[in-house]
PDB file of N, CA and C in Angstrom:
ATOM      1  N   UNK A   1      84.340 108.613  90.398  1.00  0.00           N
ATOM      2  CA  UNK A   1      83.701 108.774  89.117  1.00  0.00           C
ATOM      3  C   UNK A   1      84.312 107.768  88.139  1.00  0.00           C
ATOM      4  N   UNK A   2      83.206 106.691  87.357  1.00  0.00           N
ATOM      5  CA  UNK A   2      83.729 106.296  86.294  1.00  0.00           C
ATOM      6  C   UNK A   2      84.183 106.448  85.306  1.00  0.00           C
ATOM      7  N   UNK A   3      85.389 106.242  84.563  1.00  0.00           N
ATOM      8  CA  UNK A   3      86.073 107.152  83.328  1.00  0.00           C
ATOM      9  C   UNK A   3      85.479 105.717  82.229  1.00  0.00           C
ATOM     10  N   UNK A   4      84.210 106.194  81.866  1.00  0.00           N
ATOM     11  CA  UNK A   4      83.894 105.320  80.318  1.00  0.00           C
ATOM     12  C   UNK A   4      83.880 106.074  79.344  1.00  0.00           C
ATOM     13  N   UNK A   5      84.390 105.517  78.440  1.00  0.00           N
ATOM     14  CA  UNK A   5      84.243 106.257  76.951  1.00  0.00           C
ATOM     15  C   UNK A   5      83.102 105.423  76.315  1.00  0.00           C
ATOM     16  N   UNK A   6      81.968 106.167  75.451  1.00  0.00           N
ATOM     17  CA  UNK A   6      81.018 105.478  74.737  1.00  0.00           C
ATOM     18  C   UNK A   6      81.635 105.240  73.237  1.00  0.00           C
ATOM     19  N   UNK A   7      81.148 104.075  73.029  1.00  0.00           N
ATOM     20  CA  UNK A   7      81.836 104.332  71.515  1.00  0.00           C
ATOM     21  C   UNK A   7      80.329 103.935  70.425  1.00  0.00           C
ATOM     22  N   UNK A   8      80.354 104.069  69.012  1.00  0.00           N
ATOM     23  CA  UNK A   8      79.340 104.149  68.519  1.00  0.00           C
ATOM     24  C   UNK A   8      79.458 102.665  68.062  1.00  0.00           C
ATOM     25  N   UNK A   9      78.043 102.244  67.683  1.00  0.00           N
ATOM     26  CA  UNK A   9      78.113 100.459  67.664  1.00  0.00           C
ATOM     27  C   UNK A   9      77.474 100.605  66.066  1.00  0.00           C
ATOM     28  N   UNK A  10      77.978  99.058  65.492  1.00  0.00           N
ATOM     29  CA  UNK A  10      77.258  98.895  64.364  1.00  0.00           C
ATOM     30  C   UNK A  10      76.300  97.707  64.108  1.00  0.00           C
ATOM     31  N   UNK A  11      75.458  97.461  64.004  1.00  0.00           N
ATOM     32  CA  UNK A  11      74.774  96.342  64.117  1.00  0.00           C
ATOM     33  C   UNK A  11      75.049  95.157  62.903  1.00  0.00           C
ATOM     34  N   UNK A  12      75.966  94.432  63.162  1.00  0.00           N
ATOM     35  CA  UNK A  12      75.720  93.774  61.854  1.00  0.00           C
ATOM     36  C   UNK A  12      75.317  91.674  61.810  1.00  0.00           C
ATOM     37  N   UNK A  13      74.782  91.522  60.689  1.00  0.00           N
ATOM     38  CA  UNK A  13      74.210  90.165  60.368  1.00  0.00           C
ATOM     39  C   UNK A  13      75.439  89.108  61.043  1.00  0.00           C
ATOM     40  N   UNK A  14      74.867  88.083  61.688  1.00  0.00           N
ATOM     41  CA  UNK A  14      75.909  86.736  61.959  1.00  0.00           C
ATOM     42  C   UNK A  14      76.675  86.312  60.544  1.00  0.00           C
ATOM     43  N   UNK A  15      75.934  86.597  59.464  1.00  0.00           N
ATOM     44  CA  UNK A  15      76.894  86.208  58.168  1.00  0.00           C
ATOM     45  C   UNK A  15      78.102  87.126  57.915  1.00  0.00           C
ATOM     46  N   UNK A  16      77.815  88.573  57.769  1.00  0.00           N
ATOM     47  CA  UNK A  16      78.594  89.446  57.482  1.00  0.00           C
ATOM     48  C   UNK A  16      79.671  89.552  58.874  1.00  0.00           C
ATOM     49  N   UNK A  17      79.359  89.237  60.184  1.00  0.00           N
ATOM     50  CA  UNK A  17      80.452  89.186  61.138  1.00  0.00           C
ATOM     51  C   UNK A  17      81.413  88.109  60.916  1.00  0.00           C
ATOM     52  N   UNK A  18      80.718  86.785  60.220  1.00  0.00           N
ATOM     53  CA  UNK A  18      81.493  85.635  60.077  1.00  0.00           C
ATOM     54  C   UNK A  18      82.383  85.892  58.883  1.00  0.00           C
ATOM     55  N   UNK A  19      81.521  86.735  57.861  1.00  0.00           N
ATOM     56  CA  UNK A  19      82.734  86.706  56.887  1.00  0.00           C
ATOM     57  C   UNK A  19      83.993  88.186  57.153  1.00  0.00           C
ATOM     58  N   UNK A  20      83.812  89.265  57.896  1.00  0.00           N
ATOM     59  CA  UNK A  20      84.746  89.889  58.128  1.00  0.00           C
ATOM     60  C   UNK A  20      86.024  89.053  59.341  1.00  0.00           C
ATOM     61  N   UNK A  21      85.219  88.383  60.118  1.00  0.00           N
ATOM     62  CA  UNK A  21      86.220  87.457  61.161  1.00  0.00           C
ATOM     63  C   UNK A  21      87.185  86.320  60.049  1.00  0.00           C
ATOM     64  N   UNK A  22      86.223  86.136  59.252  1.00  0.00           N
ATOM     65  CA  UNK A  22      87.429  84.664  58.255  1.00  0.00           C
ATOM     66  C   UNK A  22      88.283  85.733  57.352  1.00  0.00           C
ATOM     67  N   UNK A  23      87.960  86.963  57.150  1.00  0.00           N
ATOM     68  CA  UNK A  23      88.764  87.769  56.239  1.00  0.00           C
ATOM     69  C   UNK A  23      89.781  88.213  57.344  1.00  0.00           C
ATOM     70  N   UNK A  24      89.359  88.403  58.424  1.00  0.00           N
ATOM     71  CA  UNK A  24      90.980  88.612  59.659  1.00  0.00           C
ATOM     72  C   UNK A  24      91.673  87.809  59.843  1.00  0.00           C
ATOM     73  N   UNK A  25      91.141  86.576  59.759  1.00  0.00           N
ATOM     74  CA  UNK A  25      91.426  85.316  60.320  1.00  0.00           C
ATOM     75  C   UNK A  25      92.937  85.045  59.451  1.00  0.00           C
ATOM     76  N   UNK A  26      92.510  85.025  57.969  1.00  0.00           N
ATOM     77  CA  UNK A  26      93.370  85.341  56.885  1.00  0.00           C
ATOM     78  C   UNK A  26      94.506  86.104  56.997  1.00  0.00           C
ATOM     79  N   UNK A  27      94.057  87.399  57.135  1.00  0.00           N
ATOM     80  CA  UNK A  27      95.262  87.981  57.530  1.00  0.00           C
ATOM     81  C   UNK A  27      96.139  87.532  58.472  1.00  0.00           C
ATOM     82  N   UNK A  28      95.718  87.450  59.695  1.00  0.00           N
ATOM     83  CA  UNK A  28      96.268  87.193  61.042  1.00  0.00           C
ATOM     84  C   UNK A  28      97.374  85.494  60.255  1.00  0.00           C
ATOM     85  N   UNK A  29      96.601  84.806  59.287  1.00  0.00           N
ATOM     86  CA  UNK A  29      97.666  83.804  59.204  1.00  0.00           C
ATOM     87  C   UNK A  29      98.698  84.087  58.314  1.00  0.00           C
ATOM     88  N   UNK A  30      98.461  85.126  57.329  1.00  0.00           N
ATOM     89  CA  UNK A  30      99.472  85.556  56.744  1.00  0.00           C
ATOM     90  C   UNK A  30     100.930  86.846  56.951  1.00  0.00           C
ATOM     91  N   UNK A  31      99.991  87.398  58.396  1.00  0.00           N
ATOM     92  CA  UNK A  31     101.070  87.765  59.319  1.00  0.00           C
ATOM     93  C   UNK A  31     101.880  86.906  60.176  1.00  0.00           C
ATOM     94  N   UNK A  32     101.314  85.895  60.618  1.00  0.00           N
ATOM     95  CA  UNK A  32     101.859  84.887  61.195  1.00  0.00           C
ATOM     96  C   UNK A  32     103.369  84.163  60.403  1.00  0.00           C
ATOM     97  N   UNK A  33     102.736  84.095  59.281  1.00  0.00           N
ATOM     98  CA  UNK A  33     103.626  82.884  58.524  1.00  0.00           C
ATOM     99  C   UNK A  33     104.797  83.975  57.800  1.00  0.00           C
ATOM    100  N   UNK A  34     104.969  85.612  57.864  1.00  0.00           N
ATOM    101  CA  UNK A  34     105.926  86.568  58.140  1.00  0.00           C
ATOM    102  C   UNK A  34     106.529  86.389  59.113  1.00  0.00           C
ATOM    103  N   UNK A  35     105.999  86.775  59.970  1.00  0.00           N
ATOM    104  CA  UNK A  35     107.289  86.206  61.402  1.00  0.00           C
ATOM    105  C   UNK A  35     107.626  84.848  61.142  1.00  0.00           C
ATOM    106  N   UNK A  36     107.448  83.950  60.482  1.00  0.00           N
ATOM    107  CA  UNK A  36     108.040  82.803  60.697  1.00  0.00           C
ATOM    108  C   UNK A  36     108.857  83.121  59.726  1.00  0.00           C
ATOM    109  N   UNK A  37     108.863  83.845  58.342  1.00  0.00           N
ATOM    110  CA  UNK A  37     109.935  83.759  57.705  1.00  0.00           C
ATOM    111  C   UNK A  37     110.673  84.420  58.106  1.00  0.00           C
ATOM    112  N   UNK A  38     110.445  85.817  58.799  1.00  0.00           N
ATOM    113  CA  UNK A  38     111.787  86.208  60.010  1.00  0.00           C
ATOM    114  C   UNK A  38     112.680  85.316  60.645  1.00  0.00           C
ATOM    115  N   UNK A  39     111.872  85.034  61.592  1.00  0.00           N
ATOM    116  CA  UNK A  39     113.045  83.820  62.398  1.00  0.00           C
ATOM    117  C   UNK A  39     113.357  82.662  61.391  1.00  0.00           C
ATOM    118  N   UNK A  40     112.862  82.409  59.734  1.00  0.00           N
ATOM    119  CA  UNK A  40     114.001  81.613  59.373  1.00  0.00           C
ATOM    120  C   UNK A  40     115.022  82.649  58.543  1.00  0.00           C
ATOM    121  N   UNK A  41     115.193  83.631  58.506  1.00  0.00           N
ATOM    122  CA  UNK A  41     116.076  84.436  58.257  1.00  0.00           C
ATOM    123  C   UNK A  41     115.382  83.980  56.331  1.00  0.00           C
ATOM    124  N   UNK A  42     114.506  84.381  55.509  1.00  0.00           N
ATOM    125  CA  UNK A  42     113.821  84.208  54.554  1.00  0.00           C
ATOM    126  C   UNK A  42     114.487  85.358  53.893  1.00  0.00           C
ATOM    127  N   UNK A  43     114.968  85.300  52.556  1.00  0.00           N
ATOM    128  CA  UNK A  43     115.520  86.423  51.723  1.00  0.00           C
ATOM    129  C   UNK A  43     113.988  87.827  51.936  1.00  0.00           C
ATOM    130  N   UNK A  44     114.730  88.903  51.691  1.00  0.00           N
ATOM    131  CA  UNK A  44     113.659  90.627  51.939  1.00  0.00           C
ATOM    132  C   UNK A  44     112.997  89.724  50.897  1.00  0.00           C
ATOM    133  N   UNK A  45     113.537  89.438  49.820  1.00  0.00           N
ATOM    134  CA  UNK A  45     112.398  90.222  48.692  1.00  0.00           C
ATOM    135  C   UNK A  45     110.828  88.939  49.117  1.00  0.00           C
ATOM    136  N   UNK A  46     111.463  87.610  49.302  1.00  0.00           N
ATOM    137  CA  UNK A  46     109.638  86.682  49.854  1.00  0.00           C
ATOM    138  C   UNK A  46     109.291  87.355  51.035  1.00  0.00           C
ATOM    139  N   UNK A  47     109.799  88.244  51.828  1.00  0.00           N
ATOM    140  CA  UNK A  47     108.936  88.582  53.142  1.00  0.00           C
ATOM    141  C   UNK A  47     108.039  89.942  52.536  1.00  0.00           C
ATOM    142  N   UNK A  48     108.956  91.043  51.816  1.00  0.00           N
ATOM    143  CA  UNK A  48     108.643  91.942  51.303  1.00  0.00           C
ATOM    144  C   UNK A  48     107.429  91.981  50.332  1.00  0.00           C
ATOM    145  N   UNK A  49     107.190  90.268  48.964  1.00  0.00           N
ATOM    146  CA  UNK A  49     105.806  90.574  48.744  1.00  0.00           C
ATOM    147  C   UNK A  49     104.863  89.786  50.017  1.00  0.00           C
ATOM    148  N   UNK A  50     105.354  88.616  50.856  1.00  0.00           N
ATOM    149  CA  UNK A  50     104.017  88.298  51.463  1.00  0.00           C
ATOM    150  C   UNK A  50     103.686  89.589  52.085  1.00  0.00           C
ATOM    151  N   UNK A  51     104.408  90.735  52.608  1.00  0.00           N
ATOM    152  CA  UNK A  51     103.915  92.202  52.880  1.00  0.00           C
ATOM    153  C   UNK A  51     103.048  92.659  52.281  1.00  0.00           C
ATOM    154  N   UNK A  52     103.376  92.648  50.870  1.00  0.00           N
ATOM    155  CA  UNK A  52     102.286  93.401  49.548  1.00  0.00           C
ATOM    156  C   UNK A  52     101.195  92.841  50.042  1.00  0.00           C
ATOM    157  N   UNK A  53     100.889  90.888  49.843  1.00  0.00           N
ATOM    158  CA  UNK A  53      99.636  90.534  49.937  1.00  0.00           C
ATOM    159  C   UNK A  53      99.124  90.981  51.125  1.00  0.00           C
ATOM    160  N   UNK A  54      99.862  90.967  52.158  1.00  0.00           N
ATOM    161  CA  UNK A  54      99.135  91.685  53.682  1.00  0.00           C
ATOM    162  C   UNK A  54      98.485  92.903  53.616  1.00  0.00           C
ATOM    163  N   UNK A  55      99.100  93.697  52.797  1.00  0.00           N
ATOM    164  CA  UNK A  55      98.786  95.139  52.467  1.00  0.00           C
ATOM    165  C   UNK A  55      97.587  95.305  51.823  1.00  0.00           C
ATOM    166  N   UNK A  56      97.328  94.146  50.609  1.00  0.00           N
ATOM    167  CA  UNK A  56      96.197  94.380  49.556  1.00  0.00           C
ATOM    168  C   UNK A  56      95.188  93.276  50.575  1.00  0.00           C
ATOM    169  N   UNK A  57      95.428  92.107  51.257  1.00  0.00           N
ATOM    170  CA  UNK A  57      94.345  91.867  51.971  1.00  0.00           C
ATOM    171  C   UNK A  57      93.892  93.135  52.916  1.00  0.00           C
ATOM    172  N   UNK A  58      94.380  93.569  53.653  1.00  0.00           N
ATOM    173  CA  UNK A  58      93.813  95.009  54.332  1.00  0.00           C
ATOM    174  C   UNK A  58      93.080  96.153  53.991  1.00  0.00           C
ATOM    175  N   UNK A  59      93.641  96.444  52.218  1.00  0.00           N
ATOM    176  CA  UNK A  59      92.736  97.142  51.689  1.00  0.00           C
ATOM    177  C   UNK A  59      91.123  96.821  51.529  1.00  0.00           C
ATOM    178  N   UNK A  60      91.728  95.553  51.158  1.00  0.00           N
ATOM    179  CA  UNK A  60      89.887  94.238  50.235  1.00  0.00           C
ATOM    180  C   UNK A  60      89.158  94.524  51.362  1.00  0.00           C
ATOM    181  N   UNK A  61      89.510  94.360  52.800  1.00  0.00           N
ATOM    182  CA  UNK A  61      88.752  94.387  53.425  1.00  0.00           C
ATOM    183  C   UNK A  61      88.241  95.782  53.984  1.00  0.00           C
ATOM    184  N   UNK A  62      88.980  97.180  54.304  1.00  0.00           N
ATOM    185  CA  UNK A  62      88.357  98.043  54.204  1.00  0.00           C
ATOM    186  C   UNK A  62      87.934  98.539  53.443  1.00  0.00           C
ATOM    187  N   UNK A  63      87.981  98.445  52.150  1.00  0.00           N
ATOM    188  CA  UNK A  63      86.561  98.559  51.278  1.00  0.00           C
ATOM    189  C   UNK A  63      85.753  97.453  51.119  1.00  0.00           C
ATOM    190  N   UNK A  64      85.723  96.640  51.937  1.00  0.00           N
ATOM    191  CA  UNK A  64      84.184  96.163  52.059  1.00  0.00           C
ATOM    192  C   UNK A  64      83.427  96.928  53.172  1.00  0.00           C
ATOM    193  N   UNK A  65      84.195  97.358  54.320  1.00  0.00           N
ATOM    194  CA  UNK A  65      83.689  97.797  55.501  1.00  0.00           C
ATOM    195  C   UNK A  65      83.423  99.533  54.609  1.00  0.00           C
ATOM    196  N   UNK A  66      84.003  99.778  54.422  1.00  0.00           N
ATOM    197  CA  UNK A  66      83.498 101.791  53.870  1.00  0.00           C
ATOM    198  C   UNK A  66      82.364 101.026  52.789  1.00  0.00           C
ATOM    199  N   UNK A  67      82.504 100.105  52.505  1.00  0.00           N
ATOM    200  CA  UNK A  67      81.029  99.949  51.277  1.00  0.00           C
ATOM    201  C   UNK A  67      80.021  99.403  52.178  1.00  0.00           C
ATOM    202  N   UNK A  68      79.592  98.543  53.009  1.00  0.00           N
ATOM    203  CA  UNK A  68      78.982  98.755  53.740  1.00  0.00           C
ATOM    204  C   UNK A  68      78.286  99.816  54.747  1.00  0.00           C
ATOM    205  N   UNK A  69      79.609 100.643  55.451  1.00  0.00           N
ATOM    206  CA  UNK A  69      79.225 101.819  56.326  1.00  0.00           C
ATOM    207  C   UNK A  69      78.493 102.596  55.193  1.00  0.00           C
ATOM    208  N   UNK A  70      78.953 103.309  53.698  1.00  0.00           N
ATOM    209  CA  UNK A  70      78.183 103.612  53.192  1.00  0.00           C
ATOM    210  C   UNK A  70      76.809 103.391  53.064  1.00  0.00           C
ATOM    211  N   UNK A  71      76.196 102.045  52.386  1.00  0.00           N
ATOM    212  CA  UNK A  71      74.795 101.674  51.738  1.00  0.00           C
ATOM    213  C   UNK A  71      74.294 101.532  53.436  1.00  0.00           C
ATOM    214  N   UNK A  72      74.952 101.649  54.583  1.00  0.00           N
ATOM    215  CA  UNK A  72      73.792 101.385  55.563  1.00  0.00           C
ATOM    216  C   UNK A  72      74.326 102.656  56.471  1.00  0.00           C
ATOM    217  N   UNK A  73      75.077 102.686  57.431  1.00  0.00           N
ATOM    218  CA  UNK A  73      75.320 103.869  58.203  1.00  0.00           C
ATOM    219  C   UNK A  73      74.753 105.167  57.730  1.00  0.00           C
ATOM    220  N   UNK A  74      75.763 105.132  57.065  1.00  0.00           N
ATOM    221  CA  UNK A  74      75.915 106.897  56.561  1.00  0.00           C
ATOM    222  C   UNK A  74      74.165 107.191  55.722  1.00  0.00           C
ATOM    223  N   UNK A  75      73.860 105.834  55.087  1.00  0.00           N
ATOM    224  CA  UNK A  75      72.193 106.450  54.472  1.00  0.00           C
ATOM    225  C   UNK A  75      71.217 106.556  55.584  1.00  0.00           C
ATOM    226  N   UNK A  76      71.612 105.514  56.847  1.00  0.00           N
ATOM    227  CA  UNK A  76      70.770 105.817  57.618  1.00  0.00           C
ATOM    228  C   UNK A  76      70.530 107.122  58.264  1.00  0.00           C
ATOM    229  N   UNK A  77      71.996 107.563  58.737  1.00  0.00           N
ATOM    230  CA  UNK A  77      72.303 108.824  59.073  1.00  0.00           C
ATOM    231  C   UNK A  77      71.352 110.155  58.355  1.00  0.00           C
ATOM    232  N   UNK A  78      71.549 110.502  57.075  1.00  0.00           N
ATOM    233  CA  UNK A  78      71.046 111.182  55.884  1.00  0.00           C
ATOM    234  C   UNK A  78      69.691 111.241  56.156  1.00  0.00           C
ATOM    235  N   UNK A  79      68.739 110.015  56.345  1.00  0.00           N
ATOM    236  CA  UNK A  79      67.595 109.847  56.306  1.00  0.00           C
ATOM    237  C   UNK A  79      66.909 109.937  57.512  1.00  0.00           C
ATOM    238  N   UNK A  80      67.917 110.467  58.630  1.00  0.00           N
ATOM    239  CA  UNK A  80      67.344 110.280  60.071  1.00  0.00           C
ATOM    240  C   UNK A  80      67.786 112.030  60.283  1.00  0.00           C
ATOM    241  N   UNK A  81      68.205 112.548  59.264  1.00  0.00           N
ATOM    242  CA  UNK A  81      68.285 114.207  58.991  1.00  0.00           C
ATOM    243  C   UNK A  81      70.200 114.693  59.474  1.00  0.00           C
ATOM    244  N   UNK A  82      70.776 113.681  59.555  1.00  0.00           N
ATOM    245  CA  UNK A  82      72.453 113.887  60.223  1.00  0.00           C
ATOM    246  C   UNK A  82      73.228 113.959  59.167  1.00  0.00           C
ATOM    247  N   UNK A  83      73.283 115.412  58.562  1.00  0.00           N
ATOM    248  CA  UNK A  83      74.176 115.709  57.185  1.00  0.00           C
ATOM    249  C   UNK A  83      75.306 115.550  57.703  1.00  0.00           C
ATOM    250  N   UNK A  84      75.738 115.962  58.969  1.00  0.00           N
ATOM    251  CA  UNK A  84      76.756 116.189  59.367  1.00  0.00           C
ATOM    252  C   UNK A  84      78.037 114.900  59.559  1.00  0.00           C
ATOM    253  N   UNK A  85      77.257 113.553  59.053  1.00  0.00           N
ATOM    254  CA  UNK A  85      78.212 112.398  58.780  1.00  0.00           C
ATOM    255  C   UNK A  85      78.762 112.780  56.874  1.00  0.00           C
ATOM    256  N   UNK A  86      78.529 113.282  56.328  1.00  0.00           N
ATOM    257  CA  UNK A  86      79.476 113.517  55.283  1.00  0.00           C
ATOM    258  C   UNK A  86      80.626 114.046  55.438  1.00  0.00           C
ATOM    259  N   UNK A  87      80.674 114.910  55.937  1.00  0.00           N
ATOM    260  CA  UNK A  87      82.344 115.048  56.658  1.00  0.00           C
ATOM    261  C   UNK A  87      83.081 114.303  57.354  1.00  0.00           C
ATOM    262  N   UNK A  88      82.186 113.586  58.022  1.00  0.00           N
ATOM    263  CA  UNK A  88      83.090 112.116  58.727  1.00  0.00           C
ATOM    264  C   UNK A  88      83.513 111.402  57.604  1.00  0.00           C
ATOM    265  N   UNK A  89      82.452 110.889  56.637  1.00  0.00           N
ATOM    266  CA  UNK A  89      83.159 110.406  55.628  1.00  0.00           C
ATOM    267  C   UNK A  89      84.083 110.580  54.988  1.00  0.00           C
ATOM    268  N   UNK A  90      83.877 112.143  54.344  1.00  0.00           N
ATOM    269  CA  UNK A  90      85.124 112.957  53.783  1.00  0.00           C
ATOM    270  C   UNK A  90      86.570 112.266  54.173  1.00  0.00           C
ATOM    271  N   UNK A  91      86.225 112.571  55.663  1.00  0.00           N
ATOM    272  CA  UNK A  91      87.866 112.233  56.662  1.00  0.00           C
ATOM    273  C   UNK A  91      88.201 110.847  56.598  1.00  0.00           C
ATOM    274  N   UNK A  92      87.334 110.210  56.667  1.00  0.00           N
ATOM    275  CA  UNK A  92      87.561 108.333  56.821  1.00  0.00           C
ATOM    276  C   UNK A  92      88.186 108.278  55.195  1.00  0.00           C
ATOM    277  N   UNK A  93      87.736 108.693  54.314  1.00  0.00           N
ATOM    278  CA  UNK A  93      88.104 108.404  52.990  1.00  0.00           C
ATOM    279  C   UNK A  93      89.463 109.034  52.731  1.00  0.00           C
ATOM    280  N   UNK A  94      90.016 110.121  53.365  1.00  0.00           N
ATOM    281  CA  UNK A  94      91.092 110.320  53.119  1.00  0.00           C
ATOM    282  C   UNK A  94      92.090 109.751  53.968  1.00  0.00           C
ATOM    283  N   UNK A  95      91.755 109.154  54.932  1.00  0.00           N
ATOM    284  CA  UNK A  95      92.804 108.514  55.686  1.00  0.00           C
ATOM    285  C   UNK A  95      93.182 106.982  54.621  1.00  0.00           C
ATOM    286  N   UNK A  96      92.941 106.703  53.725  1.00  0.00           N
ATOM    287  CA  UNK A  96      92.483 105.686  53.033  1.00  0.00           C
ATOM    288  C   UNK A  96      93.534 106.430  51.481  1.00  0.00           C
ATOM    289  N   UNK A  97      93.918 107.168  51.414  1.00  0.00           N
ATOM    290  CA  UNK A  97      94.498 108.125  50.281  1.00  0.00           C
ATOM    291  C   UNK A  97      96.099 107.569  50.447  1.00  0.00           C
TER     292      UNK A  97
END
């Protein structure tokens, strides 16, 4: 027996994939260029804010993704009669608290 897990898909535009990939992309270089100030042994406090900016790029970008899942998922959901994604939301939004 095959052990697959299904997972739920989102359909989204070649623009909006390109701009969430250059918004990782971002990150991924500003995690990068942290470990490099590790191995140059870089005083806490410059590793500690390029952290902050890592932190607030991560936010920017999940609220673009919950503002999206909103105006399209979750209305589609609503309108296809599935109340029962407001509580998913509920939960996604507080993990976000």
């Amino acid at each position: 027996m095959e052990n697959t897990k299904e997972f739920k898909t989102t359909l989204r535009k070649e623009k909006e994939k390109k701009e969430l990939i250059t918004h990782l992309n971002r990150i991924e270089g500003q995690i990068n260029g942290i470990k490099k100030m590790i191995t140059e042994n870089r005083y806490c406090d410059d590793v500690l804010i390029q952290l902050s900016a890592v932190n607030s790029s991560v936010k920017s970008l999940a609220n673009k993704l919950i503002e999206k899942h909103l105006n399209g998922c979750v209305v589609r959901e609503i309108e296809n009669g599935n109340t029962e994604i407001i509580a998913d939301v509920i939960n996604l939004i507080k993990r976000f608290q």
